[in-house]
N, C-alpha and C. Protein backbone atom coordinates (compact mmCIF):
# COMPACT_ATOMS: atom_id res chain seq x y z
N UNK A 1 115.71 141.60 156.45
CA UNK A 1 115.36 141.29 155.07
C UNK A 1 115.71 142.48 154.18
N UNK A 2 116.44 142.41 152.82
CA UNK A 2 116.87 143.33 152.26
C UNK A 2 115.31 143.69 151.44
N UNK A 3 115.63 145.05 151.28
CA UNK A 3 114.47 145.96 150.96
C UNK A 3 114.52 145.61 149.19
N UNK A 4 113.36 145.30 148.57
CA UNK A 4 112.72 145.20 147.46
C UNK A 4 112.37 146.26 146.67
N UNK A 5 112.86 146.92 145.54
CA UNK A 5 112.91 147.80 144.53
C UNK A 5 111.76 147.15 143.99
N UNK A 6 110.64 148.11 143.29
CA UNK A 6 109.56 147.51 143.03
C UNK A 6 109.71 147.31 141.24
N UNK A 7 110.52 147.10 141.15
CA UNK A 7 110.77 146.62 139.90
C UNK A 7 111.22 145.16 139.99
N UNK A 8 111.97 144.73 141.11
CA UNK A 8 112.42 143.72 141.46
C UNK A 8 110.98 142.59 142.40
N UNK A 9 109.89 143.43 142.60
CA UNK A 9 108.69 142.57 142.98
C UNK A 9 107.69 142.63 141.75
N UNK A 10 107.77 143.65 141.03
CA UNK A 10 107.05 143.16 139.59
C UNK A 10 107.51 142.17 138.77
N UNK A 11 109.21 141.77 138.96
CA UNK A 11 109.48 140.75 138.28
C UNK A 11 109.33 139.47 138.85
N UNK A 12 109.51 139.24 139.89
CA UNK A 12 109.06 138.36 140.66
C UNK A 12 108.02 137.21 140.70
N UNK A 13 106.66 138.78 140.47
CA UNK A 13 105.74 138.49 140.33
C UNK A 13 105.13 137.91 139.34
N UNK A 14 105.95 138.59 137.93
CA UNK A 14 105.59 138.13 136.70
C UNK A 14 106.10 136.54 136.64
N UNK A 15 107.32 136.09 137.04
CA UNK A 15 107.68 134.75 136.83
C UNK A 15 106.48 133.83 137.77
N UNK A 16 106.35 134.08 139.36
CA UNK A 16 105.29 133.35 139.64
C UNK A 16 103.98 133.21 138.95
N UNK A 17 103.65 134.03 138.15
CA UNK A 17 102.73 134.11 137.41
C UNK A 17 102.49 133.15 135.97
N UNK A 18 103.53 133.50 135.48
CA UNK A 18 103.88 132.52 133.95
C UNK A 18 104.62 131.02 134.50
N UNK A 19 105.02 131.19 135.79
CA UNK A 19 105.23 129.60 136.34
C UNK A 19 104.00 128.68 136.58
N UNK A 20 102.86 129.60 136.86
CA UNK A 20 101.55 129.33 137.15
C UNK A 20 100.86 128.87 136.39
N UNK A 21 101.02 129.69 135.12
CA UNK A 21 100.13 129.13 134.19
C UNK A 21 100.85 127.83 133.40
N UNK A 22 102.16 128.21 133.64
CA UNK A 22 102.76 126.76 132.89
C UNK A 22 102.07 125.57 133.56
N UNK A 23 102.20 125.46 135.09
CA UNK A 23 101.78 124.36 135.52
C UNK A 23 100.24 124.04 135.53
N UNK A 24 99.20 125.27 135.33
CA UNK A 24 98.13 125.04 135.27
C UNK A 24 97.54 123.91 133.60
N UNK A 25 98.52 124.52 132.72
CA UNK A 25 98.42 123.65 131.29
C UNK A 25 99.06 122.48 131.26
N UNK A 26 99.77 121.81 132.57
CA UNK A 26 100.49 120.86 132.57
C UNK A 26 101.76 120.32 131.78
N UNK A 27 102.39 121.95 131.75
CA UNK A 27 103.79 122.11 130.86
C UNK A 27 104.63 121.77 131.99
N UNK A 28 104.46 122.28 133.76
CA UNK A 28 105.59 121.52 134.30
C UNK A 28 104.39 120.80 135.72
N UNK A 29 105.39 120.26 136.23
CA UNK A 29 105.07 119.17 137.64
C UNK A 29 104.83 120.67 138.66
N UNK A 30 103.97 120.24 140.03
CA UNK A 30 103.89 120.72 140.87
C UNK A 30 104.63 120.89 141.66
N UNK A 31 105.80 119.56 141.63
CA UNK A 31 107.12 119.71 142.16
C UNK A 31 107.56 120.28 141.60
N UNK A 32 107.93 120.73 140.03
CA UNK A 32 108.36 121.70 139.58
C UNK A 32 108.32 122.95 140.10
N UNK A 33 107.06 122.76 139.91
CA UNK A 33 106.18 124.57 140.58
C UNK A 33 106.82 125.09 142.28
N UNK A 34 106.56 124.09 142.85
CA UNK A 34 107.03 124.42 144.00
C UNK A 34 108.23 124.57 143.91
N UNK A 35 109.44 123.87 143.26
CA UNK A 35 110.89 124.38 143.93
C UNK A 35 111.32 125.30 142.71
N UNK A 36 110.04 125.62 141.81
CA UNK A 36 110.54 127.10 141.22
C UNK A 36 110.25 127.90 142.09
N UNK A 37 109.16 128.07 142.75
CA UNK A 37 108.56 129.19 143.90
C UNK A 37 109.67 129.35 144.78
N UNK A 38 110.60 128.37 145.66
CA UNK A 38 111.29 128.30 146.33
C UNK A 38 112.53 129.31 146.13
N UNK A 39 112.91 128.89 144.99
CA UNK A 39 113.53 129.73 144.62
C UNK A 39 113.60 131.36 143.91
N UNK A 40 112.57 131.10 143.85
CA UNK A 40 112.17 132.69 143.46
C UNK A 40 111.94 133.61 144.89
N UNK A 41 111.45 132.87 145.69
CA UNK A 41 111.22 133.21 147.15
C UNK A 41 112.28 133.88 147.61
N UNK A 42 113.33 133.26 147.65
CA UNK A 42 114.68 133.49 147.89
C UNK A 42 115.49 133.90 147.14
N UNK A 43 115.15 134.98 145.70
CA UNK A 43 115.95 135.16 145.01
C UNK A 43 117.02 136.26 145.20
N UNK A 44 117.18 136.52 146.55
CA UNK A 44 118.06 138.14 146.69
C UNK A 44 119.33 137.25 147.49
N UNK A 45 118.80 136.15 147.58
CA UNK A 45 119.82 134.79 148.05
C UNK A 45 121.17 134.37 147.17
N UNK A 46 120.63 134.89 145.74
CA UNK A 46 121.64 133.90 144.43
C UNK A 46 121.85 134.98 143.97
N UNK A 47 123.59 134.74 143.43
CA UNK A 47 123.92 135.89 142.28
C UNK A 47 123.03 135.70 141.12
N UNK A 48 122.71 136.19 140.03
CA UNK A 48 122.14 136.57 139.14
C UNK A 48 122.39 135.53 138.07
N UNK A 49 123.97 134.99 137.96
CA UNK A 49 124.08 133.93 137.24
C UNK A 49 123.89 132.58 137.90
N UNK A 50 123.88 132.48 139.02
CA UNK A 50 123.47 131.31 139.65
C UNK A 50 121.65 131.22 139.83
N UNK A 51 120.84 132.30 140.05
CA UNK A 51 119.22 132.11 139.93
C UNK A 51 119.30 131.98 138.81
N UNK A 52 119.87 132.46 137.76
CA UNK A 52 119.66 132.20 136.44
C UNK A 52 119.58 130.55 135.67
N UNK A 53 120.84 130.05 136.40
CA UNK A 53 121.21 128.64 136.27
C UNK A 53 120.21 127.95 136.96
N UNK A 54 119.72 127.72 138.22
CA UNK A 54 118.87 127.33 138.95
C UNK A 54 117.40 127.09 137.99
N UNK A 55 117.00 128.03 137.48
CA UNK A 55 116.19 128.41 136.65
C UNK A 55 115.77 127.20 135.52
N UNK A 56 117.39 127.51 134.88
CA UNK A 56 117.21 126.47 133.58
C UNK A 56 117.14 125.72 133.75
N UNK A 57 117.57 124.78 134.95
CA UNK A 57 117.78 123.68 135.15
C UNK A 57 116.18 123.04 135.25
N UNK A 58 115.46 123.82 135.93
CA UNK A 58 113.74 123.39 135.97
C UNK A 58 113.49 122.33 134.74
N UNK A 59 113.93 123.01 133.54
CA UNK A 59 113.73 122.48 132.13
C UNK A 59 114.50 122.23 131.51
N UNK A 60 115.15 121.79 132.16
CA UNK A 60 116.44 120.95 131.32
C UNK A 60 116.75 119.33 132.02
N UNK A 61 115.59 119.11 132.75
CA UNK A 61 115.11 117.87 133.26
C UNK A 61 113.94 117.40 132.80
N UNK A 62 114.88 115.67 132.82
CA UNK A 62 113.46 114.89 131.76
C UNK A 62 112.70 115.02 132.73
C-alpha cells in the first residue's frame, strides 16, 4: 500500500466528512454515499483528473 502524506489523509478525511453530512440532510442517496466512499477509499488508484471526474459525476445524476 502506497504510503499517505498526511495532508493527503486530512483531505480525504474532509471529503468523507462533507459527503456525510450531505447525505445525513438528504442532499445525496446512500448509494450515493457509498460509491463516493468507494472511491475515495481508493483514491491513490485514479489520476487526479479521472477521481476528479468520478467525483462529478456523483452529481451530475438525476
Amino acid at each position: 500500500m502506497p504510503h499517505l502524506s498526511r495532508d493527503n489523509i486530512d483531505l480525504i478525511l474532509n471529503f468523507v466528512n462533507k459527503y456525510h453530512e450531505l447525505y445525513e440532510k438528504d442532499q445525496i442517496t446512500e448509494e450515493q454515499l457509498n460509491k463516493i466512499s468507494k472511491v475515495l477509499d481508493n483514491f491513490e488508484d485514479y489520476p487526479y483528473s479521472e477521481l476528479q471526474e468520478k467525483l462529478n459525476e456523483f452529481f451530475n445524476q438525476s
